[in-house]
C-alpha atoms as a PDB file:
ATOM      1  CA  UNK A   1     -19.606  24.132 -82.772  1.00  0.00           C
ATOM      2  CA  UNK A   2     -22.333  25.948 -84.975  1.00  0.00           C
ATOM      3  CA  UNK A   3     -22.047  27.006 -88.366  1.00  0.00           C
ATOM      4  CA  UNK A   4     -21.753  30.601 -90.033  1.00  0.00           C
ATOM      5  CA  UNK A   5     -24.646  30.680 -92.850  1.00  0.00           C
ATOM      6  CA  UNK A   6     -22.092  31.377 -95.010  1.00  0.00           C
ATOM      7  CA  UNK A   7     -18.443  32.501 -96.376  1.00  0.00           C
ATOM      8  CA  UNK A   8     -17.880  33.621 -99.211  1.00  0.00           C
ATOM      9  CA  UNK A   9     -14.309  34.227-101.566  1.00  0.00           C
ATOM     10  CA  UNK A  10     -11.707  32.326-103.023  1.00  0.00           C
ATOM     11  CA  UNK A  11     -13.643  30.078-105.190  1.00  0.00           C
ATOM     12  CA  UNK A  12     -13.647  29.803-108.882  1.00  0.00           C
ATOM     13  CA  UNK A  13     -15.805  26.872-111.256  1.00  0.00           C
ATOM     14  CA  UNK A  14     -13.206  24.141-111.649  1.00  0.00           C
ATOM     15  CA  UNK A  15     -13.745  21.465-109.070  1.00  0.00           C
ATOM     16  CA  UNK A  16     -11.298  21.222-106.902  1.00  0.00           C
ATOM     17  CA  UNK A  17     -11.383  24.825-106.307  1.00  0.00           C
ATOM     18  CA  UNK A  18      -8.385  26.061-107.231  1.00  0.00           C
ATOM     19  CA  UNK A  19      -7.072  29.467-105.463  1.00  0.00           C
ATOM     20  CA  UNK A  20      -5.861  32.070-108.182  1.00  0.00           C
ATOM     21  CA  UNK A  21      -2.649  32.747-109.075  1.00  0.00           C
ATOM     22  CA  UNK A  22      -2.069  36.526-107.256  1.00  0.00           C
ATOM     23  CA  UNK A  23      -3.440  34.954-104.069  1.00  0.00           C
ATOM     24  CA  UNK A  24       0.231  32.474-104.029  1.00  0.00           C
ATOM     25  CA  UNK A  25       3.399  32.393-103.160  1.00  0.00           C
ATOM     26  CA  UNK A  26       4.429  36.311-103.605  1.00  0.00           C
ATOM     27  CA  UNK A  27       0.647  37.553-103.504  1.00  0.00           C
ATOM     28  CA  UNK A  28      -1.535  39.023-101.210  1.00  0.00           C
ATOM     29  CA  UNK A  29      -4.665  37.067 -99.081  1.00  0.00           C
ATOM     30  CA  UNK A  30      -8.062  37.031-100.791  1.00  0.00           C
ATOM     31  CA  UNK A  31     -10.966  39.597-100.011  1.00  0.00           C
ATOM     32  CA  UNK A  32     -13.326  36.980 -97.794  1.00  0.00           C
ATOM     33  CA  UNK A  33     -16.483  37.996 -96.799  1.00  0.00           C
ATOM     34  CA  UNK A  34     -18.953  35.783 -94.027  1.00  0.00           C
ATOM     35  CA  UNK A  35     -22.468  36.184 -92.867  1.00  0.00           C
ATOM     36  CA  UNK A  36     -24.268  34.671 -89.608  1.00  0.00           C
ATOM     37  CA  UNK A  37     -22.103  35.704 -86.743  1.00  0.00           C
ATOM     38  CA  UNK A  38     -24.025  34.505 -84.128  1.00  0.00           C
ATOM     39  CA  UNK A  39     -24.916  36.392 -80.926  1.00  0.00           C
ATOM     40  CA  UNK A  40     -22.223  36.338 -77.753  1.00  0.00           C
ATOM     41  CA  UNK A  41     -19.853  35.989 -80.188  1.00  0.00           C
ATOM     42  CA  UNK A  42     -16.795  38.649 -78.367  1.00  0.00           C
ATOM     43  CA  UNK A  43     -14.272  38.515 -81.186  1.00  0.00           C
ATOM     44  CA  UNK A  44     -13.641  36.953 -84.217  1.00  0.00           C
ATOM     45  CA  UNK A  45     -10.518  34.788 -85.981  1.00  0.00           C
ATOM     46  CA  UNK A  46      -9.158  33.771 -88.854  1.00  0.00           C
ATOM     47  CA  UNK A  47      -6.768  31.146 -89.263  1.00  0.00           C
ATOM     48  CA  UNK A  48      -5.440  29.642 -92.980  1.00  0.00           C
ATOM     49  CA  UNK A  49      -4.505  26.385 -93.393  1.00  0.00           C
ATOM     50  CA  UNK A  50      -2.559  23.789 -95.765  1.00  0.00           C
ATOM     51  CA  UNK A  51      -3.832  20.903 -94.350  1.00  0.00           C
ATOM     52  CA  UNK A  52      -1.556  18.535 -96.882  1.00  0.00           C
ATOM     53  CA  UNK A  53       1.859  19.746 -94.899  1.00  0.00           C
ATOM     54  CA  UNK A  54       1.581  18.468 -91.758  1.00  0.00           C
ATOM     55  CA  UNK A  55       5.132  18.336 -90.950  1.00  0.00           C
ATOM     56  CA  UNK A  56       4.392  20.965 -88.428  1.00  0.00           C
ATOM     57  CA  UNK A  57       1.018  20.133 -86.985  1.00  0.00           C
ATOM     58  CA  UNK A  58      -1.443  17.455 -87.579  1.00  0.00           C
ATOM     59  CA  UNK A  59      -4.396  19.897 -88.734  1.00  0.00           C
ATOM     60  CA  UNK A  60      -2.179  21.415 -90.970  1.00  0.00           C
ATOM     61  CA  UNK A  61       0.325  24.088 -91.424  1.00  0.00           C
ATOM     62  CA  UNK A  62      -0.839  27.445 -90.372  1.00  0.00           C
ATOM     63  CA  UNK A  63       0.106  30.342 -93.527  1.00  0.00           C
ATOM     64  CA  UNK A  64      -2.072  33.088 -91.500  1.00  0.00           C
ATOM     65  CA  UNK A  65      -3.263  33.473 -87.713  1.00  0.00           C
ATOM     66  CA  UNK A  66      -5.545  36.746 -87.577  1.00  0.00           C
ATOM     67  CA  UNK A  67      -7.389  37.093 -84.196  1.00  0.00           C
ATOM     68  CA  UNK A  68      -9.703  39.876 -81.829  1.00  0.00           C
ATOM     69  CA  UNK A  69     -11.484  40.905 -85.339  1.00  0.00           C
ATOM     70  CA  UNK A  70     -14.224  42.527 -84.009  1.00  0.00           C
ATOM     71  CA  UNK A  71     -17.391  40.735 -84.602  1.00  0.00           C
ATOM     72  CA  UNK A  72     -19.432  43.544 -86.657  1.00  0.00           C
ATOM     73  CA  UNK A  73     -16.519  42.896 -89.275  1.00  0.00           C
ATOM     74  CA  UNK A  74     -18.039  40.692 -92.303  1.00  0.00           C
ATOM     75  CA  UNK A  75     -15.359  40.874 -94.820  1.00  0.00           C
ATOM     76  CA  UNK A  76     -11.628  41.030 -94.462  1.00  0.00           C
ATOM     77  CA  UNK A  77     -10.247  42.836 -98.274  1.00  0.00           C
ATOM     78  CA  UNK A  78      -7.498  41.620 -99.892  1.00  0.00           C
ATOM     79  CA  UNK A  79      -4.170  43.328 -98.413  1.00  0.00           C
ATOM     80  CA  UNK A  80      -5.889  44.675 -95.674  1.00  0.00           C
ATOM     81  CA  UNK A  81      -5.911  43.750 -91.830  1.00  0.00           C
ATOM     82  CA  UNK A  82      -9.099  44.791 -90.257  1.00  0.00           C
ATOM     83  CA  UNK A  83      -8.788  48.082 -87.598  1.00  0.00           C
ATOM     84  CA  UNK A  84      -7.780  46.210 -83.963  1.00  0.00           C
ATOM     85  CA  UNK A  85      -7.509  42.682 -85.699  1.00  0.00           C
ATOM     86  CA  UNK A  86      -3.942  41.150 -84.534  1.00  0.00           C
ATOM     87  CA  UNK A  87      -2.008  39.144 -86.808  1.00  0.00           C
ATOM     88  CA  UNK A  88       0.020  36.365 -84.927  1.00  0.00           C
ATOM     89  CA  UNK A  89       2.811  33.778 -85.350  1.00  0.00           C
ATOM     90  CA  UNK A  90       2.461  31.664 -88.887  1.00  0.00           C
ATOM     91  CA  UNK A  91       4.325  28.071 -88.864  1.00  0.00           C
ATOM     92  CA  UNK A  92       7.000  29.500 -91.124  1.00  0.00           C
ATOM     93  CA  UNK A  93       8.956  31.323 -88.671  1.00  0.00           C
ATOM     94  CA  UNK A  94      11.357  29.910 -85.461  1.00  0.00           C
ATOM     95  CA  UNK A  95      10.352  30.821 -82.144  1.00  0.00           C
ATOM     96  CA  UNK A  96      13.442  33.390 -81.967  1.00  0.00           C
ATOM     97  CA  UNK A  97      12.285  34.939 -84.644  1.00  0.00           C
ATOM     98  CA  UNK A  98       8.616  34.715 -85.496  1.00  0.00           C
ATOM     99  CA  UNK A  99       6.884  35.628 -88.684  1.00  0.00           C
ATOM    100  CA  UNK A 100       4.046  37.910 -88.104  1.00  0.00           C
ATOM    101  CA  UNK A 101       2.473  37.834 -91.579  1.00  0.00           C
ATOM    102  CA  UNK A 102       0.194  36.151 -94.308  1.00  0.00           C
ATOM    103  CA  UNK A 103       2.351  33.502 -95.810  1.00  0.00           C
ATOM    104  CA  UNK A 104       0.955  32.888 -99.559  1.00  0.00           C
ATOM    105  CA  UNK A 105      -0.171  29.242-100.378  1.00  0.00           C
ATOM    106  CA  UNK A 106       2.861  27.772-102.587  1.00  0.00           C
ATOM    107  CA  UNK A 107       3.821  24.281-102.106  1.00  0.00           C
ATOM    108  CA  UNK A 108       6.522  22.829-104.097  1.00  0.00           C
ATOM    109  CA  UNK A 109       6.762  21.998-107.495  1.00  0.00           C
ATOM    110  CA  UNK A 110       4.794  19.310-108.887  1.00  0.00           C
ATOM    111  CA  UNK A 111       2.499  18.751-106.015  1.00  0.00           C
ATOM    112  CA  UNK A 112      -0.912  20.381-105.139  1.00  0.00           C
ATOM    113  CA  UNK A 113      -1.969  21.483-101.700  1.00  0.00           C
ATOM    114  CA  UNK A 114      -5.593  22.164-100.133  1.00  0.00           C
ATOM    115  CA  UNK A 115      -5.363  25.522 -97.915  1.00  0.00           C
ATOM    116  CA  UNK A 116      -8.667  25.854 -95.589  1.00  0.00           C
ATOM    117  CA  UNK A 117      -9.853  29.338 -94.819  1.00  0.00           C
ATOM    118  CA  UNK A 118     -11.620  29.223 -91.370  1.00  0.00           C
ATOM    119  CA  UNK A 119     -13.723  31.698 -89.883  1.00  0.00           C
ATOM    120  CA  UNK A 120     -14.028  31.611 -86.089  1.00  0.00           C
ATOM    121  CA  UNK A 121     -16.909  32.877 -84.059  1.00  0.00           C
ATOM    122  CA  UNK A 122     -15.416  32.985 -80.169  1.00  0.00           C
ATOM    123  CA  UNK A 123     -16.721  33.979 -76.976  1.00  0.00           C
ATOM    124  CA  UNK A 124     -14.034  35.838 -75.660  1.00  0.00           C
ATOM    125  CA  UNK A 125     -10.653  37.347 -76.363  1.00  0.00           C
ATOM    126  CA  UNK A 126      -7.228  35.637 -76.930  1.00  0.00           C
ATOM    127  CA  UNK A 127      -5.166  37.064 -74.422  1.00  0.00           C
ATOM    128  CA  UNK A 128      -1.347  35.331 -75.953  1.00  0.00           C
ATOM    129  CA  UNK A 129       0.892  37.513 -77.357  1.00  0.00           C
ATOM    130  CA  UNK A 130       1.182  37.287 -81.189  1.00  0.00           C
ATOM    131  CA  UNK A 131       4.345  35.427 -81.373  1.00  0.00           C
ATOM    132  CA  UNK A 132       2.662  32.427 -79.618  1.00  0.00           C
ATOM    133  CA  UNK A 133       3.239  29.401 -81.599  1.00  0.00           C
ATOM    134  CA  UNK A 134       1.151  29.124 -84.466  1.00  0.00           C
ATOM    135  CA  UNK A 135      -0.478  25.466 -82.998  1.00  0.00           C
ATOM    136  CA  UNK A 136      -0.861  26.387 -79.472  1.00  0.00           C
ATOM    137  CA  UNK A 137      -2.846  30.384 -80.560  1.00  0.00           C
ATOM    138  CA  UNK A 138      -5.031  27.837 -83.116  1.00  0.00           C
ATOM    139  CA  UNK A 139      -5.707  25.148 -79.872  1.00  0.00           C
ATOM    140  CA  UNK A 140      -6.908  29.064 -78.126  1.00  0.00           C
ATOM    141  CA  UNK A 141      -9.293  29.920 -80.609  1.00  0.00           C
ATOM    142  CA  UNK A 142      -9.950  26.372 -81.109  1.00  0.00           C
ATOM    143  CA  UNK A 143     -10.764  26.200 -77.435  1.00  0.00           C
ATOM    144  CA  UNK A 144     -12.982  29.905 -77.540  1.00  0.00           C
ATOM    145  CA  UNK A 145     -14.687  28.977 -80.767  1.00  0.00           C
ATOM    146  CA  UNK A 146     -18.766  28.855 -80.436  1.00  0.00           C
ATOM    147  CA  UNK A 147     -19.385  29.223 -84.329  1.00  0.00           C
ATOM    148  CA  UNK A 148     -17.153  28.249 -87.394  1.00  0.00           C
ATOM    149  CA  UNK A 149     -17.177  28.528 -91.331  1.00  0.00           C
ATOM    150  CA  UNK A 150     -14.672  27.457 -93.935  1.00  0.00           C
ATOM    151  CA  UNK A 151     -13.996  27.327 -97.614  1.00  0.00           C
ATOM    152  CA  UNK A 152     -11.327  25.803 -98.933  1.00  0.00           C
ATOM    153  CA  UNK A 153      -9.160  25.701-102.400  1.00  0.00           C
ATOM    154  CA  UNK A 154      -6.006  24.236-104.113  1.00  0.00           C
ATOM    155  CA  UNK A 155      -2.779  25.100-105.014  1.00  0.00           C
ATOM    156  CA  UNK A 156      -1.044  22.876-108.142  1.00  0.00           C
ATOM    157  CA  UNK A 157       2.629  24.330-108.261  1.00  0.00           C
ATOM    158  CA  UNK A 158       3.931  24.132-111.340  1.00  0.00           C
END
């Protein structure tokens, strides 16, 4: 895979970077804006992860699964799902009853979690419905992904 020139949001000075406080547990995602899309690219994804639980899946547990952004999008605001864009299956849900929706970074008390916010750059469409597992619609884009970007941050739950 290639790299995006550049992504841009969550980030504050502190090292780690540490995600503010209305983007967890009850908030909303973060505005996140990108550069670079490269050329072919059909569609674009999203995908958050906390790659400290990986109860559920080795890369990490999936909080937010956006896919078929369109690829003249460069910024995603906070609260606000991009015209078209499809939000699938988190790894918070069961597969009777899937959750369809951002999931906040908020790990448990006492312990602090890195969440990964990756832009993907694909060359074609995901055609699985949204309530696809989170792991197997992240192996798709995985799979369709020609270009990539990430930035990650922290959580420390108090």
């Amino acid at each position: 895979h290639t790299r995006f020139r550049n992504v841009t949001g969550v980030q504050t000075c502190a090292l780690p970077i540490s995600i503010p406080a209305e983007y967890t547990c009850d908030g909303s995602w973060p505005s996140l804006s990108w550069i670079g899309v490269p050329e072919g690219t059909e569609s674009l994804a999203l995908i958050v992860l906390d790659t400290t639980d990986t109860s559920v899946d080795a890369v990490g547990r999936a909080h937010w699964v956006v896919h078929d952004i369109a690829p003249s999008v460069s910024s995603i605001d906070g609260g606000a799902v991009p015209t078209g864009a499809i939000v699938a299956a988190n790894a918070f849900g069961t597969p009777e009853a899937p959750e369809l929706a951002w999931h906040a970074p908020c790990p448990p008390a006492g312990e602090m979690h890195t969440y990964v916010f990756e832009i993907h750059a694909l060359d074609q469409s995901i055609e699985l419905p949204p309530e696809t597992p989170a792991g197997d619609m992240i192996r798709a884009i995985d799979f369709a992904t020609i270009a990539t970007a990430s930035l990650s941050g922290s959580v420390l739950a108090i």
